[in-house]
C-alpha atoms as a PDB file:
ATOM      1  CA  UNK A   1      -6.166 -24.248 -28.376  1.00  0.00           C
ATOM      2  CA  UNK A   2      -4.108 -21.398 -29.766  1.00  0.00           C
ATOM      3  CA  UNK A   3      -6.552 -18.692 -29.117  1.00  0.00           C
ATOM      4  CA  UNK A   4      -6.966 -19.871 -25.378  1.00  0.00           C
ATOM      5  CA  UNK A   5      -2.921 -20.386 -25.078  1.00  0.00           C
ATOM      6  CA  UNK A   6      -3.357 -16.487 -27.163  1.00  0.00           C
ATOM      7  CA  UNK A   7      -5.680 -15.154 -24.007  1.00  0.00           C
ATOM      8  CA  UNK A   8      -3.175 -16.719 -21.463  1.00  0.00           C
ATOM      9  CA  UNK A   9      -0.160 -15.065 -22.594  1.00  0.00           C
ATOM     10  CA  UNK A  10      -2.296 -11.227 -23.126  1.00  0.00           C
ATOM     11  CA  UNK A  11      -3.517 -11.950 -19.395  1.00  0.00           C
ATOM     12  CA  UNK A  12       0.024 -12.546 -18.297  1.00  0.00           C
ATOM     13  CA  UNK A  13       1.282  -9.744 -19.960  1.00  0.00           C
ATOM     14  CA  UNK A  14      -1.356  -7.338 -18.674  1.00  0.00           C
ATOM     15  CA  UNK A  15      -0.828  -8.573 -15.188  1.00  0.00           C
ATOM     16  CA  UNK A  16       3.245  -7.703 -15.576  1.00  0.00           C
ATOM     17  CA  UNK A  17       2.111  -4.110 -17.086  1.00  0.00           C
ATOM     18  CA  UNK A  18      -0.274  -3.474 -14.066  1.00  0.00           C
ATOM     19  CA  UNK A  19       1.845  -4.731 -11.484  1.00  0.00           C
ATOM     20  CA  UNK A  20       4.899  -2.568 -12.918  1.00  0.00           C
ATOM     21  CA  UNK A  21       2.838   0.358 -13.578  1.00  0.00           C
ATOM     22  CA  UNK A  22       1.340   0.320  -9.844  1.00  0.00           C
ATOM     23  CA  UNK A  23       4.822  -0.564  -8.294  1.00  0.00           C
ATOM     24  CA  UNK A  24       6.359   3.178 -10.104  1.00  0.00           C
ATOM     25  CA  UNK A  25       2.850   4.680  -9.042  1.00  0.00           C
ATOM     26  CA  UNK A  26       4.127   3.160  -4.582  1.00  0.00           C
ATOM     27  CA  UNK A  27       7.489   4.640  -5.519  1.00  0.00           C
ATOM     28  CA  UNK A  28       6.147   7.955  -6.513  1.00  0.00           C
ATOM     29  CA  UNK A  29       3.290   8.023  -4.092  1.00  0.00           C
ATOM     30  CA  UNK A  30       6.328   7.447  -1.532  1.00  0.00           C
ATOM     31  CA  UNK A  31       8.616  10.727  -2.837  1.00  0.00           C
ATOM     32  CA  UNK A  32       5.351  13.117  -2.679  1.00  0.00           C
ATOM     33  CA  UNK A  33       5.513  14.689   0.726  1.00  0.00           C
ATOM     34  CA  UNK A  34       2.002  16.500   1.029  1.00  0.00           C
ATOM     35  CA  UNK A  35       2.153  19.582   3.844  1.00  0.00           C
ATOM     36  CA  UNK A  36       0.007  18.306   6.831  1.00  0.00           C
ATOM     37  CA  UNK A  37      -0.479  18.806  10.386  1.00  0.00           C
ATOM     38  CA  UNK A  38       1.533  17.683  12.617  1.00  0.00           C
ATOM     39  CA  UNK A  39       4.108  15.874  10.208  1.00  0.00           C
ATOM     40  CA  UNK A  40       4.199  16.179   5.927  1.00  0.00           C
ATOM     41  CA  UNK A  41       2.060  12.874   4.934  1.00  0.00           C
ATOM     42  CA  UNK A  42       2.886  10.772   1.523  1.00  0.00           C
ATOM     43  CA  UNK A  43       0.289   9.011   0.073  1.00  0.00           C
ATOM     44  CA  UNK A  44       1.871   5.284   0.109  1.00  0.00           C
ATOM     45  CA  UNK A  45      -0.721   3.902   2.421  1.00  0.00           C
ATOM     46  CA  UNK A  46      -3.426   5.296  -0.084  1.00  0.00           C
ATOM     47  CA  UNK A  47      -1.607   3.637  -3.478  1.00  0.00           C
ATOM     48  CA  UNK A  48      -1.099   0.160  -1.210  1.00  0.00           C
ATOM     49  CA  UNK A  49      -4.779   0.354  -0.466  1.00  0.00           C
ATOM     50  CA  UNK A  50      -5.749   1.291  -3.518  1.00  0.00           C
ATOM     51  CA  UNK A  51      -4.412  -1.781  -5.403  1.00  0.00           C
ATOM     52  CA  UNK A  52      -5.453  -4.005  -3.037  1.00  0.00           C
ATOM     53  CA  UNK A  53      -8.814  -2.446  -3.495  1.00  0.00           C
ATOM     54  CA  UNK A  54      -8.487  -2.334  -7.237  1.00  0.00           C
ATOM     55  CA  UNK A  55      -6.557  -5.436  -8.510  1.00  0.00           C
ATOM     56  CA  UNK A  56      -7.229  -8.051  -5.548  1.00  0.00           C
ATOM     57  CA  UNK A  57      -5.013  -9.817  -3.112  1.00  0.00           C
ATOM     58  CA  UNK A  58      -3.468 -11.929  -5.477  1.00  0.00           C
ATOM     59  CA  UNK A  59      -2.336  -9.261  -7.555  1.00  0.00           C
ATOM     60  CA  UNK A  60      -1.965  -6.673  -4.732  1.00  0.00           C
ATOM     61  CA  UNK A  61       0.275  -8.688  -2.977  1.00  0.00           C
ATOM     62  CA  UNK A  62       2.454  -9.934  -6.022  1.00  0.00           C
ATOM     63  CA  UNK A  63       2.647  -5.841  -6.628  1.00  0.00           C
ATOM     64  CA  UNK A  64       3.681  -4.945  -3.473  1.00  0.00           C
ATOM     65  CA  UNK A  65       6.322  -7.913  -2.884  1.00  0.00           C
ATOM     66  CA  UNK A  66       8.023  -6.635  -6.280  1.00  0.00           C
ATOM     67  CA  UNK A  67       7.687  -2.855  -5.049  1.00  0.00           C
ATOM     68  CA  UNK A  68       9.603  -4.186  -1.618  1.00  0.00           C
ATOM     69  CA  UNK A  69      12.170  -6.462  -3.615  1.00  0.00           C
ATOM     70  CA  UNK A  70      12.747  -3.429  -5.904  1.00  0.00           C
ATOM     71  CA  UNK A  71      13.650  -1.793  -2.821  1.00  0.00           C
ATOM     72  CA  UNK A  72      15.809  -4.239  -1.338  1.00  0.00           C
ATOM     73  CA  UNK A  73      18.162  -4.612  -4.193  1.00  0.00           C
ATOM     74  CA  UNK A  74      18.527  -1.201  -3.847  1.00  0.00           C
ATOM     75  CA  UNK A  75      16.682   0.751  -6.172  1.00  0.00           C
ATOM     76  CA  UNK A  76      15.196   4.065  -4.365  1.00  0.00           C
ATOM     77  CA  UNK A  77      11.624   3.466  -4.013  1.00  0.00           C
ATOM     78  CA  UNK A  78      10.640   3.376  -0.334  1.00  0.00           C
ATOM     79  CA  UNK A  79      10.558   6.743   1.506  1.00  0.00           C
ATOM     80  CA  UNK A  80      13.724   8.403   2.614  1.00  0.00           C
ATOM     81  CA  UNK A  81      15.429   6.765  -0.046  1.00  0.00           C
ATOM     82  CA  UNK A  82      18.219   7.767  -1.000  1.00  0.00           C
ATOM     83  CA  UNK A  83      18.707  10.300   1.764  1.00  0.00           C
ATOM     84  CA  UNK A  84      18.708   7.872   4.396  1.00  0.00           C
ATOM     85  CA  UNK A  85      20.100   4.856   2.683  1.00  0.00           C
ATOM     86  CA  UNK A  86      19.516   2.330   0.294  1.00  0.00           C
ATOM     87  CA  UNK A  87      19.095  -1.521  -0.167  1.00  0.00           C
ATOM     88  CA  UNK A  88      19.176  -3.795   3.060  1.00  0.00           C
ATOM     89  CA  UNK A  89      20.440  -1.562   5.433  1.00  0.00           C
ATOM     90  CA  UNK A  90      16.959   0.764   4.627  1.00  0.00           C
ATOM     91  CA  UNK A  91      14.544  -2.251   4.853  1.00  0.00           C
ATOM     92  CA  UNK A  92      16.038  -3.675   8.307  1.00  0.00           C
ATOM     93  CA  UNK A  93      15.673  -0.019   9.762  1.00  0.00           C
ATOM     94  CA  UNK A  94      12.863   1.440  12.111  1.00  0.00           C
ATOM     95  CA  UNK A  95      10.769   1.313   8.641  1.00  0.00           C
ATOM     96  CA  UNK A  96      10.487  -2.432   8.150  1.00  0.00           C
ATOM     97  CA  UNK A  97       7.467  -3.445  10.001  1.00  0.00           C
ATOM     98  CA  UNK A  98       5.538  -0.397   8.209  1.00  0.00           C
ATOM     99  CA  UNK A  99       7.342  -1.882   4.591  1.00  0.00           C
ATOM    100  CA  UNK A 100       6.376  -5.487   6.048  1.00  0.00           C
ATOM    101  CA  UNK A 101       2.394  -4.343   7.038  1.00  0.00           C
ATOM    102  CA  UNK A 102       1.930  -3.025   3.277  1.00  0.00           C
ATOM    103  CA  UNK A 103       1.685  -7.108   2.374  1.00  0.00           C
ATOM    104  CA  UNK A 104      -0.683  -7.225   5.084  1.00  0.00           C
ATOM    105  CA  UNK A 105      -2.731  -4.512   4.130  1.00  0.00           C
ATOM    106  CA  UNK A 106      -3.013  -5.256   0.826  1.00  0.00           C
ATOM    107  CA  UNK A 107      -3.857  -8.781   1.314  1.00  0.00           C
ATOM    108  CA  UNK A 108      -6.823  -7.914   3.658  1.00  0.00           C
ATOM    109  CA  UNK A 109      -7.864  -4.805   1.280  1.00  0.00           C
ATOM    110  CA  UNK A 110      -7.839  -6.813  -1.884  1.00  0.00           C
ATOM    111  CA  UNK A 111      -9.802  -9.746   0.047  1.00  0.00           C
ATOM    112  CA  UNK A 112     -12.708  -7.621   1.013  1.00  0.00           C
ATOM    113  CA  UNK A 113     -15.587  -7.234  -1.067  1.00  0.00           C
ATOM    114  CA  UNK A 114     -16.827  -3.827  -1.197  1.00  0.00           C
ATOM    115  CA  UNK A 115     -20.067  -2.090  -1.745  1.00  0.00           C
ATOM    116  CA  UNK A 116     -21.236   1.249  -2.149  1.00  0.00           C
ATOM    117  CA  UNK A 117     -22.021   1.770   1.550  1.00  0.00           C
ATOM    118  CA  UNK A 118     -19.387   4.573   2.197  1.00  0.00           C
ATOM    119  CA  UNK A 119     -18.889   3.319   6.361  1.00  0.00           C
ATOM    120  CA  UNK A 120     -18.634  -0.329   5.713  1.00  0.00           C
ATOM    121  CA  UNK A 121     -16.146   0.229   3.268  1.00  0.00           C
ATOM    122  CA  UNK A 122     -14.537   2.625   5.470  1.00  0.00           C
ATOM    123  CA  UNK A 123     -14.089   0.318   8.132  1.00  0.00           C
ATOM    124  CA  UNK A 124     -12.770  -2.419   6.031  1.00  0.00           C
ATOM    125  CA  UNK A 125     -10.197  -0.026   5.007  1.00  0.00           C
ATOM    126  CA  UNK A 126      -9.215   1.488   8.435  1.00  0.00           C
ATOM    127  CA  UNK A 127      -9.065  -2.616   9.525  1.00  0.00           C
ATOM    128  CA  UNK A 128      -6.384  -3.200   6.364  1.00  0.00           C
ATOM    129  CA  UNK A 129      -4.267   0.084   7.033  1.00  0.00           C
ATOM    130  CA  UNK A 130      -4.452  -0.966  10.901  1.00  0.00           C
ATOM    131  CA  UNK A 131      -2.002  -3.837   9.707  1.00  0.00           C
ATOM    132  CA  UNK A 132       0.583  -1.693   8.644  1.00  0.00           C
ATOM    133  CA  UNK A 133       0.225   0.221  11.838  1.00  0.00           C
ATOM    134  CA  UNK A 134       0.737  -2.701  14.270  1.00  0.00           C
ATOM    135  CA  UNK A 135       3.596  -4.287  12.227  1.00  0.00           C
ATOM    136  CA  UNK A 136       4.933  -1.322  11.924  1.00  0.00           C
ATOM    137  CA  UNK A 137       4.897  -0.361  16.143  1.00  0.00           C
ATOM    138  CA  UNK A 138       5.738  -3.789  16.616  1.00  0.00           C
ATOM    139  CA  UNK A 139       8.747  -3.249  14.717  1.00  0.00           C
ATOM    140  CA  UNK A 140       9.417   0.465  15.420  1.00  0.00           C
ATOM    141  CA  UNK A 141       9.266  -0.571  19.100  1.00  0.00           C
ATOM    142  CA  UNK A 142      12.980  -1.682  18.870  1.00  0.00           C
ATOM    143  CA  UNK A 143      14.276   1.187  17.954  1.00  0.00           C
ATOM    144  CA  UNK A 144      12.142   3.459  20.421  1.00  0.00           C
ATOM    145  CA  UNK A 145      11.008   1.350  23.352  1.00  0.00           C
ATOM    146  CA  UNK A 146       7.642   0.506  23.998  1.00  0.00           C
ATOM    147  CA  UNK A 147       6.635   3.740  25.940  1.00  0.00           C
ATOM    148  CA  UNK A 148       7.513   6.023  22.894  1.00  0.00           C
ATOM    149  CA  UNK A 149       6.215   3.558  20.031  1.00  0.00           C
ATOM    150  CA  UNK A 150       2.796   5.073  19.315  1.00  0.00           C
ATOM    151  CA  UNK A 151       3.591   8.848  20.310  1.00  0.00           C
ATOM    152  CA  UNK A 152       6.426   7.995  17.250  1.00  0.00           C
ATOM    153  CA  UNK A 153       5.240   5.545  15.188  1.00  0.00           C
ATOM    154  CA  UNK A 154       1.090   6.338  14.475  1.00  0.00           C
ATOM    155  CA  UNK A 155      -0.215   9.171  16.867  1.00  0.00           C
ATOM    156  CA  UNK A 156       1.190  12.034  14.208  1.00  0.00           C
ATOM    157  CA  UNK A 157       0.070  10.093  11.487  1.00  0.00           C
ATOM    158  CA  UNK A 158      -3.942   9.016  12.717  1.00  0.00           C
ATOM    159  CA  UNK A 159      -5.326  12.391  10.764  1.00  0.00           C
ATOM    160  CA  UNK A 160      -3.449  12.093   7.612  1.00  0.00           C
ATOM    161  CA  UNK A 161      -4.735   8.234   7.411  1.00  0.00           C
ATOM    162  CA  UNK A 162      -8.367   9.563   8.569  1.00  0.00           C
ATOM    163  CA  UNK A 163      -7.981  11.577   5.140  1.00  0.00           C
ATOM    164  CA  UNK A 164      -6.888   9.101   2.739  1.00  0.00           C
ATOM    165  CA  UNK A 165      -9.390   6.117   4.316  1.00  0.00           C
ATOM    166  CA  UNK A 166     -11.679   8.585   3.833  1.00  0.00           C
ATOM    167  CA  UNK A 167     -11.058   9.434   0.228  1.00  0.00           C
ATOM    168  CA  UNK A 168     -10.885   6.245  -0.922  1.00  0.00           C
ATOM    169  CA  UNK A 169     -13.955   5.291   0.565  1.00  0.00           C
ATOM    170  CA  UNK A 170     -16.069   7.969  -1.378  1.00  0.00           C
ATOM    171  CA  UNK A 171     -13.615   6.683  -4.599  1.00  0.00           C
ATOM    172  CA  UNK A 172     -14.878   3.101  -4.421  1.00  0.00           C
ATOM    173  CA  UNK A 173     -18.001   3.256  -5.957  1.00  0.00           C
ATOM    174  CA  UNK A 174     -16.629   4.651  -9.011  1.00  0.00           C
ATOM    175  CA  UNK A 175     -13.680   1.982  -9.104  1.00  0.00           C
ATOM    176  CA  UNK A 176     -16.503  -0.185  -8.427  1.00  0.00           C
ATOM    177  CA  UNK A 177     -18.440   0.939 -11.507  1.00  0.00           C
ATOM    178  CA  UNK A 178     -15.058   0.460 -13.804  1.00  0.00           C
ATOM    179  CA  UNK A 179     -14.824  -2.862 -12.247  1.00  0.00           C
ATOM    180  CA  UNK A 180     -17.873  -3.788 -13.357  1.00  0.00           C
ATOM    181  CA  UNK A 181     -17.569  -2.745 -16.954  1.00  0.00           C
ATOM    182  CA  UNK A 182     -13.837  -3.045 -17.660  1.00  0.00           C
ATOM    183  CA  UNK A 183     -12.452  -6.439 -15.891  1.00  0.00           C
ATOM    184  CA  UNK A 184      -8.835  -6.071 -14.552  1.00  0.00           C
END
């Protein structure tokens, strides 16, 4: 019994180590502006779909509810922080339904199986980051009206997200491979 109580307790404490480790890698993936046409992309939608993709939906979505409560206490994780504010008043601006779709999207990420067919896994993953797209309009669409929502809130960013879909499409048969030999 004290070798199996032993394994619990390492499992629990690898789970808090991974899920703080990929909540610093959201907040850093959320500071990185990368130049790209037509507006400077980060690559937060990547990292969320990435751990969903990489630790599961239970996991994923325990790491991304801790990276949005770090946020809402304040701490400066999401993007535009601390420029634009900090806390509440950030998460309840034109940003929350795009903060609120990350639990989405890595619920749906993490619950897919993938395989090393590079289109069905790209379509999984354009469904998943879809999710932060429509809570995010559906959201954003308060602050803009409906007739400016998508020209705002996902037109400028369709190419950047083409690019990072894309990339981690051709990167899941390698986390696949690491999967398989080293369990999370």
């Amino acid at each position: 019994m004290e070798i199996i109580r032993n394994l619990k307790e390492i499992t629990f404490l690898k789970g808090v180590f991974l899920t703080l480790s990929a909540t610093i890698i959201l907040a850093i993936s959320a500071k990185i502006k990368i130049p790209f046409y037509p507006v400077p992309m980060t690559m937060q939608t990547f990292v969320v779909l990435f751990i969903g993709v990489i630790f599961g939906w239970k996991l994923g979505l325990v790491t991304v509810s801790l990276y949005l409560f770090e946020g809402l206490i304040g701490l400066p994780v999401f993007a535009g922080t601390p420029e634009k504010g900090m806390g509440l008043s950030y998460f309840i601006g034109p940003t929350m339904g795009y903060l609120i779709g990350f639990l989405a999207a890595v619920f749906l990420s993490g619950f897919f199986k993938y395989s090393r067919n590079y289109i069905l896994n790209f379509l999984k993953l354009m469904l998943s980051v879809s999710l932060i797209y429509i809570f995010g309009m559906l959201w954003l669409s308060n602050f803009t009206g409906w007739e400016k929502v998508f020209m705002v809130g996902a037109q400028p960013f369709l190419l950047a997200e083409l690019f990072k879909i894309s990339l981690l499409s051709i990167l899941i048969p390698q986390i696949l491979r690491l999967k398989s030999t080293k369990p999370i």
